[in-house]
Structures are given as C-alpha cells and as structure tokens.
N, C-alpha and C. Protein backbone atom coordinates (compact mmCIF):
# COMPACT_ATOMS: atom_id res chain seq x y z
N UNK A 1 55.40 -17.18 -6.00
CA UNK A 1 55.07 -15.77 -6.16
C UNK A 1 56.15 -15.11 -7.01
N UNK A 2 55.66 -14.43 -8.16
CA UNK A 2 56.74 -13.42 -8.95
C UNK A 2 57.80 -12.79 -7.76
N UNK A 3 58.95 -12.35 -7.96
CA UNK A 3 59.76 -11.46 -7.17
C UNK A 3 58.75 -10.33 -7.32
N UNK A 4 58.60 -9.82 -8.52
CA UNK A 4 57.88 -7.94 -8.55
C UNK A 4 56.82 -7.93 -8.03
N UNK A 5 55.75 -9.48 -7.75
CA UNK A 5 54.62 -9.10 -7.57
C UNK A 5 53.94 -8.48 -6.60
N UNK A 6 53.19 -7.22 -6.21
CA UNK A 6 52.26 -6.64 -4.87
C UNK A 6 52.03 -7.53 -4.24
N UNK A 7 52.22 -7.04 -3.03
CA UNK A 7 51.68 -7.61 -1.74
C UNK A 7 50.51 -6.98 -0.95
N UNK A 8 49.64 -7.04 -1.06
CA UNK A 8 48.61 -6.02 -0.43
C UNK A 8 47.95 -6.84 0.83
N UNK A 9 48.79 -6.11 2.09
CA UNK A 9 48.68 -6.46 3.12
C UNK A 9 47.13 -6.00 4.07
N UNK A 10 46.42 -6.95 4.97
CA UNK A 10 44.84 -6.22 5.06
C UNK A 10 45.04 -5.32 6.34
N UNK A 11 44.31 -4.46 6.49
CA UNK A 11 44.41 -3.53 7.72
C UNK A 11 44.74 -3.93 8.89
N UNK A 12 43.95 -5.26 9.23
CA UNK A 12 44.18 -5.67 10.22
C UNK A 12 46.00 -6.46 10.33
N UNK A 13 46.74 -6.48 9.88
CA UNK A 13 48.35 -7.10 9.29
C UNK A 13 48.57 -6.08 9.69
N UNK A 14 48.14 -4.89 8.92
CA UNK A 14 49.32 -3.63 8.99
C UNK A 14 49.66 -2.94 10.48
N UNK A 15 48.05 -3.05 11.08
CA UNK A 15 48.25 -2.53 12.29
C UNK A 15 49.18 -3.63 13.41
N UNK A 16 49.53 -4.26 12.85
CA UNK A 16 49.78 -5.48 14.26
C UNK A 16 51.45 -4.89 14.79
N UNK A 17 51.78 -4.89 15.64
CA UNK A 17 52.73 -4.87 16.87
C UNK A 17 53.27 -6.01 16.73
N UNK A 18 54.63 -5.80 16.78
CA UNK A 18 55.29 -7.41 16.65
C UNK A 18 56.30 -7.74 17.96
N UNK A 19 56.43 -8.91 18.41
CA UNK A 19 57.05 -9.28 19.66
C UNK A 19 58.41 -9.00 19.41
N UNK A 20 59.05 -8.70 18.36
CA UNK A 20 60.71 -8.52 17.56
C UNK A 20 60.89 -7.36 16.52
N UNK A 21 61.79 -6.46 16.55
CA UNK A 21 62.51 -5.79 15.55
C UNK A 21 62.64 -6.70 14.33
N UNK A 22 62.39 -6.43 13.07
CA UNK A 22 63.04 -7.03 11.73
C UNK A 22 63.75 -6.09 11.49
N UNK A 23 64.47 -6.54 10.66
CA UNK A 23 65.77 -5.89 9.62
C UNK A 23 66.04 -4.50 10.22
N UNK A 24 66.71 -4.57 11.50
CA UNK A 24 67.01 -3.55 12.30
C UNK A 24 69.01 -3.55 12.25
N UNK A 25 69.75 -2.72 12.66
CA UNK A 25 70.68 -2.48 12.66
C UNK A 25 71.03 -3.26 14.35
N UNK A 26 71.94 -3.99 14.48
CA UNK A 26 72.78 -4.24 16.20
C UNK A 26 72.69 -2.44 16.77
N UNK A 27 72.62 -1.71 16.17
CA UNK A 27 73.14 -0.59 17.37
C UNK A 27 71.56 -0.14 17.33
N UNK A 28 70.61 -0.06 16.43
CA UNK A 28 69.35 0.03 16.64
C UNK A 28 68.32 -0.61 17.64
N UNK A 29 68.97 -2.18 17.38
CA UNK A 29 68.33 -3.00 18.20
C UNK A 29 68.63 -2.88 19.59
N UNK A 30 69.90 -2.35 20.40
CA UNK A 30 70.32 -2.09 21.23
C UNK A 30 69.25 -1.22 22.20
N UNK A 31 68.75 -0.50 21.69
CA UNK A 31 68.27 0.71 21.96
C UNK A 31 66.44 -0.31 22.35
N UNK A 32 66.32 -0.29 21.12
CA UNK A 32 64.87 -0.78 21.07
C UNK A 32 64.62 -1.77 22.16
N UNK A 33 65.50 -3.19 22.14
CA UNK A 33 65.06 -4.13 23.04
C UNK A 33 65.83 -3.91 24.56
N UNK A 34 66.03 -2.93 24.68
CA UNK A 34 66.34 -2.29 25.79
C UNK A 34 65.12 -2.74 27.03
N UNK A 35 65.05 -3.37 27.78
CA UNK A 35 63.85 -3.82 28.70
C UNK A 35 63.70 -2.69 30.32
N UNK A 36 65.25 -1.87 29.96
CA UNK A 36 65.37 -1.09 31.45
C UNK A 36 64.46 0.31 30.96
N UNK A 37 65.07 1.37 31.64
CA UNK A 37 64.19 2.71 31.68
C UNK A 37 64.89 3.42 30.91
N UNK A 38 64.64 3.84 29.52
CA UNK A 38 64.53 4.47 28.62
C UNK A 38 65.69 5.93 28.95
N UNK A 39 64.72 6.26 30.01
CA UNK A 39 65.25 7.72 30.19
C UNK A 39 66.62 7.84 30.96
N UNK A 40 66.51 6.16 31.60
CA UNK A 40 67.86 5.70 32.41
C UNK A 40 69.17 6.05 31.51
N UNK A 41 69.03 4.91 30.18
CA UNK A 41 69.59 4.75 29.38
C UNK A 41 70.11 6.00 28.48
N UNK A 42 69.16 6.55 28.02
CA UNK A 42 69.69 7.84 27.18
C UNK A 42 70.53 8.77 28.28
N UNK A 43 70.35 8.71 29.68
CA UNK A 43 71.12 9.76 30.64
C UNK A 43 72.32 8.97 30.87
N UNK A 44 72.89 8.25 30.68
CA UNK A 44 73.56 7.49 30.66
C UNK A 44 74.85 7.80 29.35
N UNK A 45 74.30 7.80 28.32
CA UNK A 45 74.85 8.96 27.14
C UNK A 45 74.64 10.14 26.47
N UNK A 46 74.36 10.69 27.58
CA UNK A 46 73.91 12.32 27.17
C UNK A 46 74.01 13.10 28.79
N UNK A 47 74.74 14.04 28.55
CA UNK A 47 75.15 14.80 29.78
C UNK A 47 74.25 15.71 30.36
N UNK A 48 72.92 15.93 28.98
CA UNK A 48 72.24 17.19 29.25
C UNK A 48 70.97 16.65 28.67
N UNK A 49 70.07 15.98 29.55
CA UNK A 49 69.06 15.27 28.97
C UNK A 49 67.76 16.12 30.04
N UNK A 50 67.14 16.12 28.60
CA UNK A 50 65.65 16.76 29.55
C UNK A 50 64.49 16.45 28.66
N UNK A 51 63.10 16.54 29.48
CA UNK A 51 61.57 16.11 28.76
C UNK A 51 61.16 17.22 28.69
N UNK A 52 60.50 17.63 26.76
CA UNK A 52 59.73 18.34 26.90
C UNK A 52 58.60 18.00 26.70
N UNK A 53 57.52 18.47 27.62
CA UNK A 53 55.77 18.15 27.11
C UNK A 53 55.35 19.22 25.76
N UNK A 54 54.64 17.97 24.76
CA UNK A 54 53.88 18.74 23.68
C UNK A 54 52.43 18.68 23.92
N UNK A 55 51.99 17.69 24.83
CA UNK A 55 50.23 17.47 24.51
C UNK A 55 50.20 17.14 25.72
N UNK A 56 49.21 17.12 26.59
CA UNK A 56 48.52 16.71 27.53
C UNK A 56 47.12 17.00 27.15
N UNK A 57 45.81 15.98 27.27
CA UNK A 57 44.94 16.34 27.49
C UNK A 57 44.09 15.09 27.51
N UNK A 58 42.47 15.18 27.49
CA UNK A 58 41.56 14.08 27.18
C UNK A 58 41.37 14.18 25.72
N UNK A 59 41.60 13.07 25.13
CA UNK A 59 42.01 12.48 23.38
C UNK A 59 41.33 11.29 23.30
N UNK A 60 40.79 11.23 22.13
CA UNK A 60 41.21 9.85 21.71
C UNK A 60 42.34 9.36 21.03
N UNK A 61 42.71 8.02 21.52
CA UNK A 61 43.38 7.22 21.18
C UNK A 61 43.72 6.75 20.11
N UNK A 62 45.17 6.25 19.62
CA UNK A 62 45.01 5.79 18.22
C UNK A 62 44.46 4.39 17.83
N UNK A 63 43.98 4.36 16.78
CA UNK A 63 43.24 3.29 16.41
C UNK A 63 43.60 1.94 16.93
N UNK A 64 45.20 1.58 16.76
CA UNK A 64 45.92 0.24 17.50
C UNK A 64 45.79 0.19 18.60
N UNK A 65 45.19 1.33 19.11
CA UNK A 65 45.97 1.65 20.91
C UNK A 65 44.33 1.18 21.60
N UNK A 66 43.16 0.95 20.36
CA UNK A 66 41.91 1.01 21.53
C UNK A 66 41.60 -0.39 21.88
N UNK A 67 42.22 -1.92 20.98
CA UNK A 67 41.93 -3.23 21.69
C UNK A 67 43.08 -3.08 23.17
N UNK A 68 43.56 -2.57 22.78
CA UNK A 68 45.09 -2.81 23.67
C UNK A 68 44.53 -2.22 25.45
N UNK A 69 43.87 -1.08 25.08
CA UNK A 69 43.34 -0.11 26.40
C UNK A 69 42.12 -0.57 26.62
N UNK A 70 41.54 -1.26 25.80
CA UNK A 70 40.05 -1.74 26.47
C UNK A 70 38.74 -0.56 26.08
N UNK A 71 39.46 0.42 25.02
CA UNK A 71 38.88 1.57 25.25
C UNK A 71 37.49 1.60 23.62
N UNK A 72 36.68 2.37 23.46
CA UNK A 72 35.39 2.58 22.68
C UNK A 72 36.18 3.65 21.64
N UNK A 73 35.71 3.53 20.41
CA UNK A 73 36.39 4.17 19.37
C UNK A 73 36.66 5.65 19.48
N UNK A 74 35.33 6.15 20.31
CA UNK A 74 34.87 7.47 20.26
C UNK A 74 35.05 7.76 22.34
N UNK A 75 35.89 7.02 22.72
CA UNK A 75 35.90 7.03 24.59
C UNK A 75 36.96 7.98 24.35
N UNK A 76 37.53 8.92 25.38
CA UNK A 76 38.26 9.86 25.66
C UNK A 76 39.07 8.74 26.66
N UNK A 77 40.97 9.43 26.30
CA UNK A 77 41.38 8.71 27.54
C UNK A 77 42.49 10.31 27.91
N UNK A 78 43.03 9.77 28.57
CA UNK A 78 43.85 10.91 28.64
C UNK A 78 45.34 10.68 27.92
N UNK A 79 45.70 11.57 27.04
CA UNK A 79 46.79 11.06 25.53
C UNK A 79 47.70 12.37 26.64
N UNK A 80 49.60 12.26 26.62
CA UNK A 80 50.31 12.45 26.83
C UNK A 80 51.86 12.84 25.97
N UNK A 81 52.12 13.30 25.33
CA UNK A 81 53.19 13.23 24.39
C UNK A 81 53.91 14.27 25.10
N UNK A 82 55.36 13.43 24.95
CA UNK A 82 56.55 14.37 25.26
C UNK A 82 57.78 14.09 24.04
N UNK A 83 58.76 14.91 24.20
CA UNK A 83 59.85 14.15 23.46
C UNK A 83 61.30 14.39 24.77
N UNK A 84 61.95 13.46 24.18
CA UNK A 84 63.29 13.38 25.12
C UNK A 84 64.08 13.56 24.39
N UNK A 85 65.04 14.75 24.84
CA UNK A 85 66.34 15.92 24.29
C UNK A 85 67.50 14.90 24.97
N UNK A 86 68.42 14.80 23.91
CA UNK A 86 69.81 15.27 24.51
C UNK A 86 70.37 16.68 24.01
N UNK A 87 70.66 17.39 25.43
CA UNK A 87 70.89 18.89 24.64
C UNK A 87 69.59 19.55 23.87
N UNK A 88 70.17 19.95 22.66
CA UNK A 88 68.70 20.54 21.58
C UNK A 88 68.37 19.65 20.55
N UNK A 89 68.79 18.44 20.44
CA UNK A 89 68.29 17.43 19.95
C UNK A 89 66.92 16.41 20.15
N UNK A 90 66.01 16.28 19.89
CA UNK A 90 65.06 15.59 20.31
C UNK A 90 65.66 14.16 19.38
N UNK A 91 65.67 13.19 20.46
CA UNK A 91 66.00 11.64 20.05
C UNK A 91 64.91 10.79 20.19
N UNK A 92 63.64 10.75 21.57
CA UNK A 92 62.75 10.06 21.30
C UNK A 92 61.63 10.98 21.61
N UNK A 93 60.55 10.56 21.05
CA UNK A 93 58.96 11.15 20.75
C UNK A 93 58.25 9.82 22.02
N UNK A 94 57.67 10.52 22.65
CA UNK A 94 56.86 9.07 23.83
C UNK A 94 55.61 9.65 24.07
N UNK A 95 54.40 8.66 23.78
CA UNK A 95 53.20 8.78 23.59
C UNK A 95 52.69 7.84 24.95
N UNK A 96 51.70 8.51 25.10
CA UNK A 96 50.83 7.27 27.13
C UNK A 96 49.74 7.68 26.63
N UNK A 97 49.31 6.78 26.79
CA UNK A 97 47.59 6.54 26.72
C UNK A 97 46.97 6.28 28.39
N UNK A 98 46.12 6.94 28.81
CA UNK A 98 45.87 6.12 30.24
C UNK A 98 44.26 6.05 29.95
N UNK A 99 43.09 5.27 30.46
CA UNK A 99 42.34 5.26 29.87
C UNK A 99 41.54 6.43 31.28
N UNK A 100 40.54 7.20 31.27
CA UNK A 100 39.99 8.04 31.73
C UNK A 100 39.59 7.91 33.16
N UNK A 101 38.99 6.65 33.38
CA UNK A 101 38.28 5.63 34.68
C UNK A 101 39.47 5.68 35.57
N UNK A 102 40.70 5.46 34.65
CA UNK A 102 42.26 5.23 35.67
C UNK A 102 42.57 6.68 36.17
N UNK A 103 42.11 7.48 35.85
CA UNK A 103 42.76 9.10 36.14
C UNK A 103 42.47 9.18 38.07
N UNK A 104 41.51 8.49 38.14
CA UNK A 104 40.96 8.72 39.79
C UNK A 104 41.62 7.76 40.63
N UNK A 105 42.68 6.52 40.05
CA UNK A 105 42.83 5.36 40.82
C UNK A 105 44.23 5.41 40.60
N UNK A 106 45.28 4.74 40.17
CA UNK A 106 46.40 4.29 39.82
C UNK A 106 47.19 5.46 39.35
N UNK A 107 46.78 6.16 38.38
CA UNK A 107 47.23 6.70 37.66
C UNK A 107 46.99 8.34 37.44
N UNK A 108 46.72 8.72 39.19
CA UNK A 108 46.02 10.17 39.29
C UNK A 108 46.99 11.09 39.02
N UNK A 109 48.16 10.73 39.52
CA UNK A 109 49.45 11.41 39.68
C UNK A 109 50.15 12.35 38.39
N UNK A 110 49.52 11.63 37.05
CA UNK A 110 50.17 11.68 35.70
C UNK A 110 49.61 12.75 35.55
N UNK A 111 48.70 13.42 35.54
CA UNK A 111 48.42 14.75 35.18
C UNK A 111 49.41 15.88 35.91
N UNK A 112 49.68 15.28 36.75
CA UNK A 112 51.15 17.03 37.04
C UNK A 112 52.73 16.32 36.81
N UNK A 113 52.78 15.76 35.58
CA UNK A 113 54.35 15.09 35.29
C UNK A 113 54.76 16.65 34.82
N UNK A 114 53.99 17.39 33.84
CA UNK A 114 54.72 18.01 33.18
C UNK A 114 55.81 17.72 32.44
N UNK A 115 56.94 18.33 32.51
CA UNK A 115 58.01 18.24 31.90
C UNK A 115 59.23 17.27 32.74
N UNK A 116 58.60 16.88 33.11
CA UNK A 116 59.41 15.49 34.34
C UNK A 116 59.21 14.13 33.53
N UNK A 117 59.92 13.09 33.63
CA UNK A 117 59.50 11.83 32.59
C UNK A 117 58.98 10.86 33.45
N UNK A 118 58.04 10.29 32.65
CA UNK A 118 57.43 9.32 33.10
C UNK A 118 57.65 8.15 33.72
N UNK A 119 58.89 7.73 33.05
CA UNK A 119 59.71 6.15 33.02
C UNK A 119 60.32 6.65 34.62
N UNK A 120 60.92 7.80 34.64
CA UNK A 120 61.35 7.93 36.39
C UNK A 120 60.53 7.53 37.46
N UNK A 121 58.85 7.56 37.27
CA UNK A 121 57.61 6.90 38.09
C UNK A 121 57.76 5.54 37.87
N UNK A 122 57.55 4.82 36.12
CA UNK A 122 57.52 3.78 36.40
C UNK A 122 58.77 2.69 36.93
N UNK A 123 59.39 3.18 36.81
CA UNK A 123 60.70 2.39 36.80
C UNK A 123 61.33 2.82 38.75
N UNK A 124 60.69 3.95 39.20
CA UNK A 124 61.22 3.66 40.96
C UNK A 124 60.28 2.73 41.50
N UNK A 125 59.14 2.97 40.76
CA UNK A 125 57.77 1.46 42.14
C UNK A 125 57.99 0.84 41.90
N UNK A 126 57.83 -0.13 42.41
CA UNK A 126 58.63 -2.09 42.28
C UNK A 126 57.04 -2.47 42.19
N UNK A 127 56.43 -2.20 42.40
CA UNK A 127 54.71 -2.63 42.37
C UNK A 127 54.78 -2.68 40.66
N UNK A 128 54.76 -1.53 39.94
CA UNK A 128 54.54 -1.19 38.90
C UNK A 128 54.83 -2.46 38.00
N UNK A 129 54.10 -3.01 37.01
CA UNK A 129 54.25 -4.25 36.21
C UNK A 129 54.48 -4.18 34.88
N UNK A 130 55.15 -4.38 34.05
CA UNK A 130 55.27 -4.01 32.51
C UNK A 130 54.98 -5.04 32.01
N UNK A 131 54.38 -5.42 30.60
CA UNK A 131 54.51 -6.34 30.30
C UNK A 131 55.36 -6.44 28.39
N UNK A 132 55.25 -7.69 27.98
CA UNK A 132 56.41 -7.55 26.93
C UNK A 132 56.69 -6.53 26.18
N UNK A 133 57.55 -5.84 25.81
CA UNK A 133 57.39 -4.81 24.68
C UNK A 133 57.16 -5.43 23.11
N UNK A 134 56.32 -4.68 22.53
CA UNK A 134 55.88 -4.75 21.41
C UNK A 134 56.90 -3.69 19.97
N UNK A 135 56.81 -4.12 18.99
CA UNK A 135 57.71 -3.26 18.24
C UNK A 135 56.79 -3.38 16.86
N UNK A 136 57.11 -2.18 16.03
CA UNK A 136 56.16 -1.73 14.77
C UNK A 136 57.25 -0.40 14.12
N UNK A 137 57.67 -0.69 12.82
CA UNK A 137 58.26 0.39 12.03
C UNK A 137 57.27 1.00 11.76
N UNK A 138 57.34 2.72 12.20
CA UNK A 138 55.75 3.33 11.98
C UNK A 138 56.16 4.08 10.51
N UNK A 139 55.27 4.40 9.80
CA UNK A 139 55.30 5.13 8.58
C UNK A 139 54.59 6.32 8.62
N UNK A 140 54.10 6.84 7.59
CA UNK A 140 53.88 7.74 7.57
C UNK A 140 51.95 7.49 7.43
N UNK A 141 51.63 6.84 7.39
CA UNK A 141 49.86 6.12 7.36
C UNK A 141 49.74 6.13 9.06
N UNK A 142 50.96 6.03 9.94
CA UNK A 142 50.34 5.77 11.16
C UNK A 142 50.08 7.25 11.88
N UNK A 143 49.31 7.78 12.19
CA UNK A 143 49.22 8.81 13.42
C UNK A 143 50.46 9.36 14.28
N UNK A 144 51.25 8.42 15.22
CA UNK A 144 52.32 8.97 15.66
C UNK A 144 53.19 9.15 14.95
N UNK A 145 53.60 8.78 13.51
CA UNK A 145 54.74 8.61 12.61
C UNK A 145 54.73 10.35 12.67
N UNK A 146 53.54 11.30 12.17
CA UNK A 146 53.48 12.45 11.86
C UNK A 146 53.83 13.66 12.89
N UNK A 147 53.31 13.31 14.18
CA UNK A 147 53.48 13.76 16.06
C UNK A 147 54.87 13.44 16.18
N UNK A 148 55.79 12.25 15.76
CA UNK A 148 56.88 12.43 16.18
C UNK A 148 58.02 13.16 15.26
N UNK A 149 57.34 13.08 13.93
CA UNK A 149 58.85 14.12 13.01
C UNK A 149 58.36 15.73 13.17
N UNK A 150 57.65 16.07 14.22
CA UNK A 150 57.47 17.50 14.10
C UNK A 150 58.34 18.31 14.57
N UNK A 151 59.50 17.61 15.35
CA UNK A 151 60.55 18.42 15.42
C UNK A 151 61.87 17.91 14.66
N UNK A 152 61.70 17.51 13.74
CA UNK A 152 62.76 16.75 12.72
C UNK A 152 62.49 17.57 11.29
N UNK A 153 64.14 17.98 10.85
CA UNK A 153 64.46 19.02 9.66
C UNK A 153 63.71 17.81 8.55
N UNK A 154 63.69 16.62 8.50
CA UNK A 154 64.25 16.16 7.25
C UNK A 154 63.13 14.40 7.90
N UNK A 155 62.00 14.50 7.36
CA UNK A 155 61.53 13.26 7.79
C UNK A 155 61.24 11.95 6.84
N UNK A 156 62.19 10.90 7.64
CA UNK A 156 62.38 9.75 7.49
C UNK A 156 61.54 9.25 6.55
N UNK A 157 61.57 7.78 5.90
CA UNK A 157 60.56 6.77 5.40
C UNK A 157 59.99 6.11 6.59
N UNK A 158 60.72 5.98 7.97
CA UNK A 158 60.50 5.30 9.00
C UNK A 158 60.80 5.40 9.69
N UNK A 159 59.63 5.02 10.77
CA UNK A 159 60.57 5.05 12.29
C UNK A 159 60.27 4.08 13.36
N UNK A 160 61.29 3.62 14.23
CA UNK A 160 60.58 2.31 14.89
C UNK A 160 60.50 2.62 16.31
N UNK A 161 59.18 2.09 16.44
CA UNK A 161 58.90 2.17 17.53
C UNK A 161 58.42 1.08 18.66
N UNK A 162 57.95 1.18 19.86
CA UNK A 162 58.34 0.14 20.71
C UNK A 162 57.25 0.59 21.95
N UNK A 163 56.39 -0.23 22.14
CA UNK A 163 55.27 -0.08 23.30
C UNK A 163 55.21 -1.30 23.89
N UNK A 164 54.56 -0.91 25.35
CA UNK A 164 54.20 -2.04 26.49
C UNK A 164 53.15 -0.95 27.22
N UNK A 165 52.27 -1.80 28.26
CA UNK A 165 51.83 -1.80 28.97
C UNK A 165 51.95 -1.87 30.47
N UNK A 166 52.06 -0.54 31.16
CA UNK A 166 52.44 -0.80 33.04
C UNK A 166 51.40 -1.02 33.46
N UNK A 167 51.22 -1.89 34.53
CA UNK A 167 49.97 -2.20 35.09
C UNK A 167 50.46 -1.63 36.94
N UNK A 168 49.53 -1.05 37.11
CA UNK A 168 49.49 -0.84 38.86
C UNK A 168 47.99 -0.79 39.57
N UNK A 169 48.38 -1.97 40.27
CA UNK A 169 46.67 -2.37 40.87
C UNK A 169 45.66 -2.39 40.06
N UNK A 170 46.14 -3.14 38.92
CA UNK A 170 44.56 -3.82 37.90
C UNK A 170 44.83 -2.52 36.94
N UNK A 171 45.19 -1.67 37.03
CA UNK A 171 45.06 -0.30 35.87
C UNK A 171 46.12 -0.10 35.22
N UNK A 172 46.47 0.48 33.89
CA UNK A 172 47.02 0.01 32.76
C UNK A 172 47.38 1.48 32.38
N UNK A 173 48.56 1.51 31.91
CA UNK A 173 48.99 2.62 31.04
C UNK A 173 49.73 2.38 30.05
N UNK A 174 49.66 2.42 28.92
CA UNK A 174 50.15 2.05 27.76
C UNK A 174 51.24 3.01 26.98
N UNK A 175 52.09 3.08 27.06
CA UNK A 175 53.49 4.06 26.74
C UNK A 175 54.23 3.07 25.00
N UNK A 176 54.35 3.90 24.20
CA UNK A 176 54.73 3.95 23.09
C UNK A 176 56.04 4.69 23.20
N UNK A 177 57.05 4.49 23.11
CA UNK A 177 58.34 5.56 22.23
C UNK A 177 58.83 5.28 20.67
N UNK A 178 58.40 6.31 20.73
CA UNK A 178 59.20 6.47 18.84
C UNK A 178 60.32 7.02 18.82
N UNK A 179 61.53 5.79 18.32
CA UNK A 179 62.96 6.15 18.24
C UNK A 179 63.56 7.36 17.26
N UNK A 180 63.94 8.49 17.16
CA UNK A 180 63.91 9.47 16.42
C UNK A 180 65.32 8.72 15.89
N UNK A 181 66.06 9.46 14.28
CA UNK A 181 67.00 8.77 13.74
C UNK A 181 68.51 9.10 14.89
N UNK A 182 68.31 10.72 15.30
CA UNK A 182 69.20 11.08 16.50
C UNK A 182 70.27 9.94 17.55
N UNK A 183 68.71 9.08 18.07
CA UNK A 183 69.36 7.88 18.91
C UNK A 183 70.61 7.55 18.52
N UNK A 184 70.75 7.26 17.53
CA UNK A 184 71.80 6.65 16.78
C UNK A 184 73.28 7.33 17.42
N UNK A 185 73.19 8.49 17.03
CA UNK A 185 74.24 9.37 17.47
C UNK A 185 74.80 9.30 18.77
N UNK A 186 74.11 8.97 19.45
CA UNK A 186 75.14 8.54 21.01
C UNK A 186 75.48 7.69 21.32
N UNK A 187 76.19 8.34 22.25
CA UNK A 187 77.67 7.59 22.09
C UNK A 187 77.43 6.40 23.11
C-alpha cells in the first residue's frame, strides 16, 4: 500500500468498540482501563466532585448502542446523561442506556438518581455484574462526541471513550463515559 494512500474504512469498522486503547498516553490509559468506579476514582483526586444531570428521558439509542441493548432501531429506551465536575470543571460526560422492559424490574430505581451518580449503585451491590469494558476514540461523526463537548470552550479532534454493560438479574444497563481532555489535569 502507498504511505499517502486512503483508507476508506466500512460503517460497520467504524462503529466497532475495541477491547484496548490505541495510541493512548500512560496517564490516559490510567484513567480509561481503570476497571474500579469511576466516580471512586475521580473523588479520590478532586476534593469537590459532584454529578450534574443533562437528559433524562425515553430516547432512542445510539446507533452502536442498539446490537449491544438488544434494542429495535425505532424502540425507546430510557437515555440518561450526566457529566462529572471536579469543582466547575466538567472532566467526564456519562451516557446509560437502560432498555424500557428493564424500567419495571432491575433497573426501576434509575429514574430518581438525579444528580446522584450512578457508579455509587453499581459499584455498592455485589450482585451487580459488569462485563469487559469496551473502548472507541469518538469523533465528531459519532452522536455522543457532540453531547459531550457541550460544556467544553474549545472542542477537541477526539475523545475517548469507554463502555460496558451491568447486568442485575438477567437485565442490562449499558453505561458509556466520555473522557473530557480535563481528566488529564488531576492530580
């Protein structure tokens, strides 16, 4: 293959989730393959950490997110977005998908999180099951790439992000965080 020559990757490539970070930074990767609780971790370096909710409601899903949820192109699930502050900084953007059927069983509770984080539910039940995290540099073609620089002066070429799946009693919630460039900054 020429060095200059295009690569024209097919839809189905672009959307894929990968089991590993590429060409990530050690202090990036730190963060990302992080397997504990998110919100653990950032409180951990940040003295003044809090969730704000931007979206709650019945949505559809993003396009990657409907083999993953089991869900119909045009099915409503219930979509969730918050971002997580240190201070007045927003560092991560976190997206949940729960699929609609789950709202009455497993997962009734999630409609009054509000401004409380999520990872504090999943991460106290020992029932609760995760499975591998997935990783994808999102751009600006993806849906959340655009939801998460809305509180960012100055937006990126990229941003990476990192999803799994909690399972509790057969039902599934699918949580995405998009690493804002901020992360970086703590200490």
């Amino acid at each position: 293959m020429h060095p200059f020559q295009l690569v024209v990757m097919s839809p189905v490539r672009s959307s894929a989730w990968y089991p590993a970070p590429s060409a990530v930074s050690p202090r990036a990767r730190g963060w990302l393959q992080n397997r504990g609780s998110l919100t653990q971790l950032i409180q951990q370096h940040c003295s003044n950490f809090r969730v704000k909710q931007m979206f709650q409601s019945l949505d559809k899903a993003c396009g990657d997110e409907l083999a993953v949820m089991n869900l119909r192109r045009n099915e409503l699930a219930l979509v969730r977005e918050v971002y997580l502050y240190c201070g007045n900084t927003p560092v991560v953007f976190a997206h949940s998908v729960v699929a609609r059927k789950d709202l009455r069983g497993a997962w009734r509770g999630l409609s009054g999180l509000g401004n409380r984080s999520l990872g504090t539910v999943l991460f106290t039940n020992p029932v609760i099951r995760r499975t591998p995290l997935k990783f994808k540099k999102l751009t600006p073609a993806h849906p959340l790439f655009h939801r998460a620089c809305q509180k960012l002066k100055v937006k990126p070429s990229g941003l990476w992000a990192r999803r799994s799946l909690f399972s509790l009693r057969g039902q599934s919630i699918l949580v995405t965080e998009v690493f804002l460039p901020s992360i970086l900054e703590l200490a």
